[in-house]
N, C-alpha and C. Protein backbone atom coordinates (compact mmCIF):
# COMPACT_ATOMS: atom_id res chain seq x y z
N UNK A 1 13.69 55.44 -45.55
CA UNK A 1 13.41 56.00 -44.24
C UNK A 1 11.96 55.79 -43.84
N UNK A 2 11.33 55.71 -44.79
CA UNK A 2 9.84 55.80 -44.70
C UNK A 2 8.98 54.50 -43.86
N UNK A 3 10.05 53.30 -44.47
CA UNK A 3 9.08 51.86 -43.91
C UNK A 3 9.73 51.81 -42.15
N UNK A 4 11.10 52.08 -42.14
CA UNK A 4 11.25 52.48 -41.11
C UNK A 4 10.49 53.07 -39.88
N UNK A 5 10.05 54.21 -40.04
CA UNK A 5 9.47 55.01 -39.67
C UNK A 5 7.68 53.75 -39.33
N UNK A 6 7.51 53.30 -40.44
CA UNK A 6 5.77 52.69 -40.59
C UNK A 6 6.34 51.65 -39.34
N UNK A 7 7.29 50.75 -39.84
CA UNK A 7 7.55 49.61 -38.97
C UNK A 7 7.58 50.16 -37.32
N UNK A 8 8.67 51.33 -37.14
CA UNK A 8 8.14 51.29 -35.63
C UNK A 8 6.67 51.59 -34.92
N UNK A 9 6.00 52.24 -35.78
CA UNK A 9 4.99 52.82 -35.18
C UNK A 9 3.84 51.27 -34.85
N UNK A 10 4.25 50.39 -36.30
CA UNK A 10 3.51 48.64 -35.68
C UNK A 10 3.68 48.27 -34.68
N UNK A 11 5.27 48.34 -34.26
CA UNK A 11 5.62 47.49 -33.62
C UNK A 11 5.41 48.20 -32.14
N UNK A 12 5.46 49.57 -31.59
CA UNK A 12 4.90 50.34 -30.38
C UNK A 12 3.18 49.97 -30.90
N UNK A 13 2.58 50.02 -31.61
CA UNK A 13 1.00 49.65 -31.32
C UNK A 13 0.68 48.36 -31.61
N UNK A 14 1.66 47.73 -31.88
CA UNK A 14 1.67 45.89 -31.41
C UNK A 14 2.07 45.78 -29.69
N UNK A 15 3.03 46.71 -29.33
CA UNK A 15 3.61 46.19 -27.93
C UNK A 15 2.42 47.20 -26.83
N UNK A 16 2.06 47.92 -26.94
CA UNK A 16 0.50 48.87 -26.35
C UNK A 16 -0.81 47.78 -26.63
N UNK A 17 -1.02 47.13 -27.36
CA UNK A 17 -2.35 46.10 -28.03
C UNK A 17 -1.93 44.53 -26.85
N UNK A 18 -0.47 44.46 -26.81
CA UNK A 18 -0.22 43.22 -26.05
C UNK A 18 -0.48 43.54 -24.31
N UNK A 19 0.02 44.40 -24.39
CA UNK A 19 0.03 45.06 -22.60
C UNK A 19 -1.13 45.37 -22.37
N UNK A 20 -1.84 45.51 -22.95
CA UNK A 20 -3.80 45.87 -22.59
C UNK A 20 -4.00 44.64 -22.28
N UNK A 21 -4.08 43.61 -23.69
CA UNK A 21 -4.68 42.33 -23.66
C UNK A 21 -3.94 41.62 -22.37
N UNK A 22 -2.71 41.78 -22.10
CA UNK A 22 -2.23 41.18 -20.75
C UNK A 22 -2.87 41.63 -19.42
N UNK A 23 -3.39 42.49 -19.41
CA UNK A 23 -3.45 43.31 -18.40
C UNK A 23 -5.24 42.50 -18.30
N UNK A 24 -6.15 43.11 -19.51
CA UNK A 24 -7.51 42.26 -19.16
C UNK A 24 -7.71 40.74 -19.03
N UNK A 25 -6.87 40.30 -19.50
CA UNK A 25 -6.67 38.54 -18.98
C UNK A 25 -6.28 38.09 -18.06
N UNK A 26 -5.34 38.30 -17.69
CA UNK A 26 -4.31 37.99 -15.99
C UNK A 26 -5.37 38.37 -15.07
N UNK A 27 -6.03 38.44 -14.43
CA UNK A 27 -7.09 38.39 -13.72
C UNK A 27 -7.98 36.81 -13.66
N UNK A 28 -8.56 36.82 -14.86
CA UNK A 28 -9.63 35.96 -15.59
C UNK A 28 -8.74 34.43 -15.71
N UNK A 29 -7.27 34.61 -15.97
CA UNK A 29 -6.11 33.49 -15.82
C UNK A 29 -6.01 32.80 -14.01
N UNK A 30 -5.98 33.76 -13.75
CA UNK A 30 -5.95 33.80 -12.07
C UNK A 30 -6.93 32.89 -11.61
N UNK A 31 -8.19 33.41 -11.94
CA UNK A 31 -9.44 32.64 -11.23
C UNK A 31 -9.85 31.26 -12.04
N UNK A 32 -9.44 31.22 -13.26
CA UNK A 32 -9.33 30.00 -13.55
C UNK A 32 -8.79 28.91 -13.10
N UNK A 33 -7.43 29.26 -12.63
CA UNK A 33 -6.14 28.75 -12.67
C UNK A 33 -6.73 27.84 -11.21
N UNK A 34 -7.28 29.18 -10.00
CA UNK A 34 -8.05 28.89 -8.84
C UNK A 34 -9.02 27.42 -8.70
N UNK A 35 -10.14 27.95 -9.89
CA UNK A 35 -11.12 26.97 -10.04
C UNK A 35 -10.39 25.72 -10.48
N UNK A 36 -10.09 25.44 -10.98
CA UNK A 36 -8.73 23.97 -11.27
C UNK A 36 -8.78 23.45 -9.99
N UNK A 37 -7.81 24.22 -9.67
CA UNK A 37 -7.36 23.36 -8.13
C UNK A 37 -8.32 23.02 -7.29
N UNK A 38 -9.15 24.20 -7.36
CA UNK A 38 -10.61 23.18 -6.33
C UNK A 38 -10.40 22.15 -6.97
N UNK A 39 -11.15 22.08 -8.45
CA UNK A 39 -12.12 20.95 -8.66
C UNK A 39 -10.74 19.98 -8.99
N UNK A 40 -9.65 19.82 -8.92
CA UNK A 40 -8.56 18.87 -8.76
C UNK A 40 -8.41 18.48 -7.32
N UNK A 41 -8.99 19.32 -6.35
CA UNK A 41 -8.62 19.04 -5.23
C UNK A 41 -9.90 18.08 -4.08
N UNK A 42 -11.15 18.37 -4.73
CA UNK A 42 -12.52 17.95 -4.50
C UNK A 42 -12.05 16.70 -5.24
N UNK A 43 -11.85 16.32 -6.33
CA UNK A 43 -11.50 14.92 -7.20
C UNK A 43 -10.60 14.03 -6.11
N UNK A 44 -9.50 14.46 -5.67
CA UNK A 44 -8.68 13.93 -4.39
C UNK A 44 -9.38 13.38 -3.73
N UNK A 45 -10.06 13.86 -3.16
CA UNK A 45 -10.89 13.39 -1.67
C UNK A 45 -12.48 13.20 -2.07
N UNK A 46 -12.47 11.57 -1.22
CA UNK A 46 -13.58 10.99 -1.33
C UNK A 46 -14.98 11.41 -0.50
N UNK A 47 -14.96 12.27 -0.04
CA UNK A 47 -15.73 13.23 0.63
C UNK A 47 -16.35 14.74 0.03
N UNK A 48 -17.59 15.05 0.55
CA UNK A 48 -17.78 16.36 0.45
C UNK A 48 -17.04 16.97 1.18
N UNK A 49 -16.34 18.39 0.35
CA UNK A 49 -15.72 19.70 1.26
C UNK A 49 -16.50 20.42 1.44
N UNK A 50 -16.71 20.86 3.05
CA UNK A 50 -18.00 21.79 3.52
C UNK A 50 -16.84 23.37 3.43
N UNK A 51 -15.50 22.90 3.62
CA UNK A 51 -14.63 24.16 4.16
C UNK A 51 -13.07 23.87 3.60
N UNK A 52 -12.38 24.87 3.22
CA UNK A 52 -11.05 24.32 2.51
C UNK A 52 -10.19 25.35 2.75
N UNK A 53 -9.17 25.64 3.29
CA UNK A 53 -8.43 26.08 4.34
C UNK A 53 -6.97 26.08 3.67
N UNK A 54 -6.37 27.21 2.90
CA UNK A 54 -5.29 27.24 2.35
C UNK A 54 -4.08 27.63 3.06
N UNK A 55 -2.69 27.12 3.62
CA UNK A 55 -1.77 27.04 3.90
C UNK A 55 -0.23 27.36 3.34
N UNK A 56 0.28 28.28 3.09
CA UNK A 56 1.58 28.72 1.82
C UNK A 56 2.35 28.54 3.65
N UNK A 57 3.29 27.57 2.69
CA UNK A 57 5.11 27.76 3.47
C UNK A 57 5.83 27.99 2.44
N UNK A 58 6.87 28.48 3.26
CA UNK A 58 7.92 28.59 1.76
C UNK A 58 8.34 27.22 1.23
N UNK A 59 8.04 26.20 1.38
CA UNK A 59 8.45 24.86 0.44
C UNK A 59 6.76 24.80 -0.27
N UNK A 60 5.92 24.73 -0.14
CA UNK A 60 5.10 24.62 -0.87
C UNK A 60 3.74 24.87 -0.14
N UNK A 61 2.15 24.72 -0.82
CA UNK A 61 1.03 24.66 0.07
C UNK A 61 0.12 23.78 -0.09
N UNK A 62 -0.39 24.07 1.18
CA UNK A 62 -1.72 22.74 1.57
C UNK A 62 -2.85 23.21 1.65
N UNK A 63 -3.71 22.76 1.78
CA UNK A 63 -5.34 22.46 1.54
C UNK A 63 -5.39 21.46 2.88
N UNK A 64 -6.18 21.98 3.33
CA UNK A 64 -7.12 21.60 5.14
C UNK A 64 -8.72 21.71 4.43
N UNK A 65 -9.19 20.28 4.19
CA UNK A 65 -10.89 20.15 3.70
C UNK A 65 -11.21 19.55 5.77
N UNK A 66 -12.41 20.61 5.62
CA UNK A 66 -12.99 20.48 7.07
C UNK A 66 -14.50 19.73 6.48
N UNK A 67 -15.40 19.10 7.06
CA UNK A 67 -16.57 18.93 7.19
C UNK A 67 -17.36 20.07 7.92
N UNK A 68 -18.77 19.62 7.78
CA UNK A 68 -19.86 20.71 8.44
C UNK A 68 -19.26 21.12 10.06
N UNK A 69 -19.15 20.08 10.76
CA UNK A 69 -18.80 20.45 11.96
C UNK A 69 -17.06 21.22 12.28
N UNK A 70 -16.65 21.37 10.83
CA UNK A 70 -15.39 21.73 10.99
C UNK A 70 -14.01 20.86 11.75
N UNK A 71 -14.00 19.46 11.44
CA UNK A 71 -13.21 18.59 11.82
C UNK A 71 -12.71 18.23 10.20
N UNK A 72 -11.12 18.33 10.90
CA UNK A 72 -10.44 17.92 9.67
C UNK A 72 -10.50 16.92 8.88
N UNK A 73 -10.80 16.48 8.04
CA UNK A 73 -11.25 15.01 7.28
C UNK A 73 -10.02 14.96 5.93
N UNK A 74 -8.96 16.03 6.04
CA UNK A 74 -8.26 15.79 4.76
C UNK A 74 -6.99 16.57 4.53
N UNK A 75 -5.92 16.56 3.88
CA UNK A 75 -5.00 17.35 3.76
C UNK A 75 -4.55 17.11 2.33
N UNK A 76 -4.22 18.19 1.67
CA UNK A 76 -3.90 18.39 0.11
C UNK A 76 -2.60 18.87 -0.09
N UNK A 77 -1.97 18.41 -0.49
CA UNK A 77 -0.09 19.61 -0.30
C UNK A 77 -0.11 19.20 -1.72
N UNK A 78 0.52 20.92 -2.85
CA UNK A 78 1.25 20.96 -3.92
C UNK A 78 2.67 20.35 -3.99
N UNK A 79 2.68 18.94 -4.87
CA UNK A 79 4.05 18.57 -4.54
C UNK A 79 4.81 18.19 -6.38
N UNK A 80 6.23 18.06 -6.49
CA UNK A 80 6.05 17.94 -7.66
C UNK A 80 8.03 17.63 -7.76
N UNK A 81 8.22 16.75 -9.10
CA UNK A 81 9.33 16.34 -9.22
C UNK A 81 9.79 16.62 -10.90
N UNK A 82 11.67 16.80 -10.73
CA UNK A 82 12.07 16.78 -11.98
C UNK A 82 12.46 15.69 -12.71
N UNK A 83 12.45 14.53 -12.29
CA UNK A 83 12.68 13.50 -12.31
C UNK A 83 11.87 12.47 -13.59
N UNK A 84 10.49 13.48 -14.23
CA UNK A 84 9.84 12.48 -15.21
C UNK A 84 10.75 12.18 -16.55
N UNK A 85 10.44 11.99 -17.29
CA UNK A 85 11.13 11.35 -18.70
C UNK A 85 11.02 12.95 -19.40
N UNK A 86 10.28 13.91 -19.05
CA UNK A 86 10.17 14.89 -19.61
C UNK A 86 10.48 16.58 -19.31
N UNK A 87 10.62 16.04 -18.16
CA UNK A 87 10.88 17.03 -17.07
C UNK A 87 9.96 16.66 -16.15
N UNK A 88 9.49 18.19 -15.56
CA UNK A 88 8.87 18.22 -14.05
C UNK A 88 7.23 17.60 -14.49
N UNK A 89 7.20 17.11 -13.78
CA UNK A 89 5.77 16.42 -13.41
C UNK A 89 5.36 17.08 -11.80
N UNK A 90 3.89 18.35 -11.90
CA UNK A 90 3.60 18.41 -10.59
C UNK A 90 2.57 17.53 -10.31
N UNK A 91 1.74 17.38 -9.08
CA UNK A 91 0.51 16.69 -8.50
C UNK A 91 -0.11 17.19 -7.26
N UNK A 92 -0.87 16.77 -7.05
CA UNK A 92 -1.60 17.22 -5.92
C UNK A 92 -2.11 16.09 -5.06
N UNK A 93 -1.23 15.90 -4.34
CA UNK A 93 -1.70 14.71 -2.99
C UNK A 93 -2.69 15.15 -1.86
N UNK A 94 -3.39 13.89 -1.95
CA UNK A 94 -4.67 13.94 -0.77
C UNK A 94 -4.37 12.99 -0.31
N UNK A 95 -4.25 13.09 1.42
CA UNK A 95 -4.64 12.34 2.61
C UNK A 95 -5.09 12.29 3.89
N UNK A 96 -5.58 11.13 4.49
CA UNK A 96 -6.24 11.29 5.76
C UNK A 96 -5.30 12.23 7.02
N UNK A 97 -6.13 12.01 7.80
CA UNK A 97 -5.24 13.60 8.70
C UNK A 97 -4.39 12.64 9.17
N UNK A 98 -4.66 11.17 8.96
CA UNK A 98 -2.95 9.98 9.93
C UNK A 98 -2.44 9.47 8.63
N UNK A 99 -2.77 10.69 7.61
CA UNK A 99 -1.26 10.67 6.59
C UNK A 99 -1.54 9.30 5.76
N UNK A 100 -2.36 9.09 5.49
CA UNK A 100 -2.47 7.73 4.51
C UNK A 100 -3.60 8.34 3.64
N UNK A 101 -2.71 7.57 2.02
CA UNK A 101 -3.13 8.63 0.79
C UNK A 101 -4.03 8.22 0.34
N UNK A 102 -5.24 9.12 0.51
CA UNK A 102 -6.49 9.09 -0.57
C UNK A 102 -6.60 8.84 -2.01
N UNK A 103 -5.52 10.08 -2.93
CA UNK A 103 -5.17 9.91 -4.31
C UNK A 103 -4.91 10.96 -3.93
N UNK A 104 -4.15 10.72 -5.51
CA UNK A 104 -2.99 12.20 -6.09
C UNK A 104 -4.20 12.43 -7.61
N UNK A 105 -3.97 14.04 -7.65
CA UNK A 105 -3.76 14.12 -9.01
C UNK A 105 -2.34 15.05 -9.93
N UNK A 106 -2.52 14.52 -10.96
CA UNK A 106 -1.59 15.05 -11.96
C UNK A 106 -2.01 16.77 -12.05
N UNK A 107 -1.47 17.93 -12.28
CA UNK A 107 -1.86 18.64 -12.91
C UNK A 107 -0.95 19.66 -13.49
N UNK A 108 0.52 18.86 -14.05
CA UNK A 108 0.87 19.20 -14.58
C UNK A 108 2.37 18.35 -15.06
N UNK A 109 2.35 17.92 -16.59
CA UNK A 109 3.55 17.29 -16.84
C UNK A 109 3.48 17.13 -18.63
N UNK A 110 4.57 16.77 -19.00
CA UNK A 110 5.05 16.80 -20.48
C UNK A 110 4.85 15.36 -21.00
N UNK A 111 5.34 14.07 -20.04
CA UNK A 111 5.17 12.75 -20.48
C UNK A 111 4.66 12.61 -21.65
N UNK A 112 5.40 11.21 -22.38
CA UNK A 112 4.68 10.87 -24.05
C UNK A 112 3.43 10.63 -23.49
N UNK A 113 2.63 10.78 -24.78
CA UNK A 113 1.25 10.46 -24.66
C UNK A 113 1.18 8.77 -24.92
N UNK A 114 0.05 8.21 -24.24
CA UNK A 114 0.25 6.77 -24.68
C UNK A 114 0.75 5.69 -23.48
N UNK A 115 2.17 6.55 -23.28
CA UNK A 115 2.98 5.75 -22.79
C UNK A 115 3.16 6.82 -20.70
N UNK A 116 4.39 7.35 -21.05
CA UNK A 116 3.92 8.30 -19.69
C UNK A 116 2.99 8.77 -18.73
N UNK A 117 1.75 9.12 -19.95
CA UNK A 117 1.00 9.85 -19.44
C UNK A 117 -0.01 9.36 -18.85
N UNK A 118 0.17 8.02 -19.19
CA UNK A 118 -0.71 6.94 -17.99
C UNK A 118 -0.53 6.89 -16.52
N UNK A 119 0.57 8.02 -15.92
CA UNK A 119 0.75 8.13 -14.61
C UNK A 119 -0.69 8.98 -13.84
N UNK A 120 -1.76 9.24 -14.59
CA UNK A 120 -2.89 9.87 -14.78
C UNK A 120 -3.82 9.21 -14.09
N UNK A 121 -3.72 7.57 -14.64
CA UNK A 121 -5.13 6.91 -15.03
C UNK A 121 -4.87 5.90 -13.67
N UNK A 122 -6.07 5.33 -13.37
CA UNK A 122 -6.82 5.42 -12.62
C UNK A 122 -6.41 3.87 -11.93
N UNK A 123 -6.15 2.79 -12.79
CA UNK A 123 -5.67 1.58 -12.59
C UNK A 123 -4.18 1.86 -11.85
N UNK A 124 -3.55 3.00 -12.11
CA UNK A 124 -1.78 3.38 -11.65
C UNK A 124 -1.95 3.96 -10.36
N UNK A 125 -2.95 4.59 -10.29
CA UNK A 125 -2.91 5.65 -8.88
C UNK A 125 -3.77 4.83 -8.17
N UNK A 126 -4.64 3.26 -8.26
CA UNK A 126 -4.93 2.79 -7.51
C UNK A 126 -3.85 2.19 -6.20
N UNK A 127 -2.29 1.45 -6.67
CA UNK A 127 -1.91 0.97 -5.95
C UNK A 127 -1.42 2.05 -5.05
N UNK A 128 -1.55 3.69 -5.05
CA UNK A 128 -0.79 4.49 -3.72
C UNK A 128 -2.22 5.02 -2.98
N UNK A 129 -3.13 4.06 -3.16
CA UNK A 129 -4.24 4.40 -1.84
C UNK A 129 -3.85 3.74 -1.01
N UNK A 130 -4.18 4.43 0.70
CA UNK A 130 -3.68 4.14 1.89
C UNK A 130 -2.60 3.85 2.35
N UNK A 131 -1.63 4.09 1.29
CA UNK A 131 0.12 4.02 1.50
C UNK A 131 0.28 4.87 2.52
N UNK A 132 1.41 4.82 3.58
CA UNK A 132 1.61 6.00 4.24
C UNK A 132 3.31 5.66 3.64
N UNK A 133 4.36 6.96 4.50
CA UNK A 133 5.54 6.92 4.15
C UNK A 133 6.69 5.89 4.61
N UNK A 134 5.70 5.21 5.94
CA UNK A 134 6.45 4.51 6.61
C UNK A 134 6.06 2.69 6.28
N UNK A 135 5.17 2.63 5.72
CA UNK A 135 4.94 1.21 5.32
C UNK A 135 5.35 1.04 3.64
N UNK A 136 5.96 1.96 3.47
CA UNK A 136 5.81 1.31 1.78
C UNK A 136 7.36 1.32 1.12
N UNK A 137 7.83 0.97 0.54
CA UNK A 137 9.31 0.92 0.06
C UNK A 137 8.77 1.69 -0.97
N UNK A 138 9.07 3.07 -1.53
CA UNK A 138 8.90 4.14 -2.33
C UNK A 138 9.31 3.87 -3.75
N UNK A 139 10.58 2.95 -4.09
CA UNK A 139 10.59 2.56 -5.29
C UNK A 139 10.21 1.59 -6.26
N UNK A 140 10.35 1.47 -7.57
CA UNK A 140 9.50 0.32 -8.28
C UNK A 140 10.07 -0.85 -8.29
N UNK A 141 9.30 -1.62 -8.57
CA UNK A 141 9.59 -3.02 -8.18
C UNK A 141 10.77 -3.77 -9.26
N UNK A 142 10.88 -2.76 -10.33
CA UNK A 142 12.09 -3.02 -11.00
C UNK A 142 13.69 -2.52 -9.99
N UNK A 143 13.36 -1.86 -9.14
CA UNK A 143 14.34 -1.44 -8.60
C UNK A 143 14.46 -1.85 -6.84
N UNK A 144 13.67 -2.86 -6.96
CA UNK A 144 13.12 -3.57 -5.53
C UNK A 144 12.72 -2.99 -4.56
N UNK A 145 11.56 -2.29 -4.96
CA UNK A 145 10.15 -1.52 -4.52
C UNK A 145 9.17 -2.01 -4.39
N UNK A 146 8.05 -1.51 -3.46
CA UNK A 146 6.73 -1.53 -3.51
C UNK A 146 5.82 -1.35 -4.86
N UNK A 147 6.39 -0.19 -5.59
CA UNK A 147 5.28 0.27 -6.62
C UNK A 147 5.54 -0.41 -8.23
N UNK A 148 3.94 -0.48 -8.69
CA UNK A 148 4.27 -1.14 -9.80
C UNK A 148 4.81 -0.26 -11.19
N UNK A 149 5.79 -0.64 -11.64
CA UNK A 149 5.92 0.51 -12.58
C UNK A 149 5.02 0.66 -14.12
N UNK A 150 5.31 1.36 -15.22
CA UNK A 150 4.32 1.37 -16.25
C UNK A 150 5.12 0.80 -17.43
N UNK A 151 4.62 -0.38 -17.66
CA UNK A 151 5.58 -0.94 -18.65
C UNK A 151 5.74 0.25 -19.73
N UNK A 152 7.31 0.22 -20.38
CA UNK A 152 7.85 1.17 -21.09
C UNK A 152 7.37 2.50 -20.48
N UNK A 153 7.10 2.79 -19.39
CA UNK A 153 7.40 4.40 -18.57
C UNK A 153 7.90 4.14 -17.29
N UNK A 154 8.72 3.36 -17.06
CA UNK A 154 9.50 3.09 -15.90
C UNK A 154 9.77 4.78 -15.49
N UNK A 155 10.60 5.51 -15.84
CA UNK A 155 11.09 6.48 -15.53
C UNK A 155 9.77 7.42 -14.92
N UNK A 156 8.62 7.58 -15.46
CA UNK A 156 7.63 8.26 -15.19
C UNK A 156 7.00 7.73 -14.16
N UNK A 157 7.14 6.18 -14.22
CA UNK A 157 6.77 5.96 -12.60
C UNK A 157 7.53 5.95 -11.34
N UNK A 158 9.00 6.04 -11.33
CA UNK A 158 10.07 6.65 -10.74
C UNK A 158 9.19 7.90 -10.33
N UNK A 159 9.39 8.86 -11.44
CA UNK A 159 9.14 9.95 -11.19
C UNK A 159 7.73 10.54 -9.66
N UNK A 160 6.50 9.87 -10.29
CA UNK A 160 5.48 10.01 -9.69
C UNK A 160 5.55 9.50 -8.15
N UNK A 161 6.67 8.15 -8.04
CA UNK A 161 6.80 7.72 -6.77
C UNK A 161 7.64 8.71 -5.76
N UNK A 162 8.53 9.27 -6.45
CA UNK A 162 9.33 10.40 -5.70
C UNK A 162 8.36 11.94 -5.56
N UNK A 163 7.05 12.15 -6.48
CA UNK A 163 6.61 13.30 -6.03
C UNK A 163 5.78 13.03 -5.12
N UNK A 164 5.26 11.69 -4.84
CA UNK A 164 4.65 11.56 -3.90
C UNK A 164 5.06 11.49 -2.44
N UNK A 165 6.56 10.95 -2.34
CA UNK A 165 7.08 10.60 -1.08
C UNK A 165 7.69 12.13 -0.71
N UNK A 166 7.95 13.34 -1.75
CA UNK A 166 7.88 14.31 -1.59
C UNK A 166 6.64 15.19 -0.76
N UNK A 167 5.84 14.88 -1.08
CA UNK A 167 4.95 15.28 -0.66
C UNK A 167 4.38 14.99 1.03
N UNK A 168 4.26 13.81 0.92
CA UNK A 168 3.61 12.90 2.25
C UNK A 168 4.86 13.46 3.23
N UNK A 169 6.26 13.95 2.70
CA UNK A 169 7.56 14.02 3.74
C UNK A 169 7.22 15.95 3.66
N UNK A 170 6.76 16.37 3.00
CA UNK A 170 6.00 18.08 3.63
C UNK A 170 4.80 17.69 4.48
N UNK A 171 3.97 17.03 3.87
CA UNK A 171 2.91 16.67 5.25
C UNK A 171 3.48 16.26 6.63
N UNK A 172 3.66 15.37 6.56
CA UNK A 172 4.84 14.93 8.08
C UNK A 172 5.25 16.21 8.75
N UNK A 173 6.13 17.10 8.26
CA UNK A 173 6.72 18.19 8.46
C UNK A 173 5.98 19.54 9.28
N UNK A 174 4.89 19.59 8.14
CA UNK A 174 4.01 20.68 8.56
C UNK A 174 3.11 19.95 9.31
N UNK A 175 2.16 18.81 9.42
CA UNK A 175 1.42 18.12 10.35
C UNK A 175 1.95 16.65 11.34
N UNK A 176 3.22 17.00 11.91
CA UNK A 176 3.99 15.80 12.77
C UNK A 176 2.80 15.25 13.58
N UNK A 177 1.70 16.25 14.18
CA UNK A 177 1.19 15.52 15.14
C UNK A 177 -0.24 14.72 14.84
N UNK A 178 -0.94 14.67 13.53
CA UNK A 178 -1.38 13.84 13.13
C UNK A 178 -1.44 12.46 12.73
N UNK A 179 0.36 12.42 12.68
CA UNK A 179 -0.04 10.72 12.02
C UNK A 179 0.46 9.99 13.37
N UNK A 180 0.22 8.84 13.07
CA UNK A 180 -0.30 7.58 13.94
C UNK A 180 1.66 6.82 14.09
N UNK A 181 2.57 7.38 13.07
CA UNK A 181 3.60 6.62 13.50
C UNK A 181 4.33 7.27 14.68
């Protein structure tokens, strides 16, 4: 009866010790989590942000980077697909206000290392600068597309091409009267 007795009293001042420590972290998680996305979202765009202007719809949100004079110079939408070799791969697309893409970043996916996770680097995300949705055939060129895929991560570049055309098709949506088509 006795260890009984010892064991619950661990296990209520193990589950009181976790709910504190949850409680003083989730805050400090929060503003981290915050600072990320700036500095993922400043990395996007080839410009200084004087002003950054957050947007929640219920499909997802955007980022409005203004300059000093407060003219729009940029748009950021959270976009993201299940489609990688590993699951979901999210990113963060940047483009001009007539919808042609600055860069994406990654900031969040499982992909092998090595091989996948080159949907990252810098030579891959060169060919979707200044793409818009309407000039580019969205799939890889193994599948008689525009985009080049990653030898042995075909699927991950599938993937990245669909979170992007995801994305640029919420921009459209929420900003119709910006782009030029």
């Amino acid at each position: 009866m006795r260890p009984i007795i010892t064991l619950t009293i661990v296990g209520l001042l193990s589950a009181v010790l976790l709910a504190v420590v949850d409680d003083f972290t989730r805050e400090p998680i929060r503003i981290a989590k915050e600072q990320m996305k700036r500095k993922a979202i400043e990395e996007i765009f080839p410009f200084e942000i004087d002003s950054l202007k957050t947007v929640t719809t219920d499909k997802t949100t955007f980022y409005e980077a203004f300059d000093k004079e407060m003219k729009l110079r940029g748009i950021a939408v959270e976009s993201a697909t299940n489609l990688g070799y590993s699951g979901r791969i999210e990113i963060l697309l940047g483009v001009t206000p007539e919808q042609k893409i600055f860069d994406y970043k990654v900031v969040y996916h499982l992909e092998t290392p090595g091989l996948g996770d080159k949907i990252d680097k810098p030579k891959f995300k060169a060919q979707f600068r200044n793409r818009t949705l309407g000039d580019t055939n969205w799939k890889v060129r193994k599948d008689g597309g525009d985009i080049d895929e990653l030898t042995a991560a075909t699927i991950s570049s599938r993937a990245v091409a669909d979170a992007v055309v995801t994305g640029l098709r919420y921009i459209k949506e929420q900003y119709p009267k910006t782009t030029e088509e």
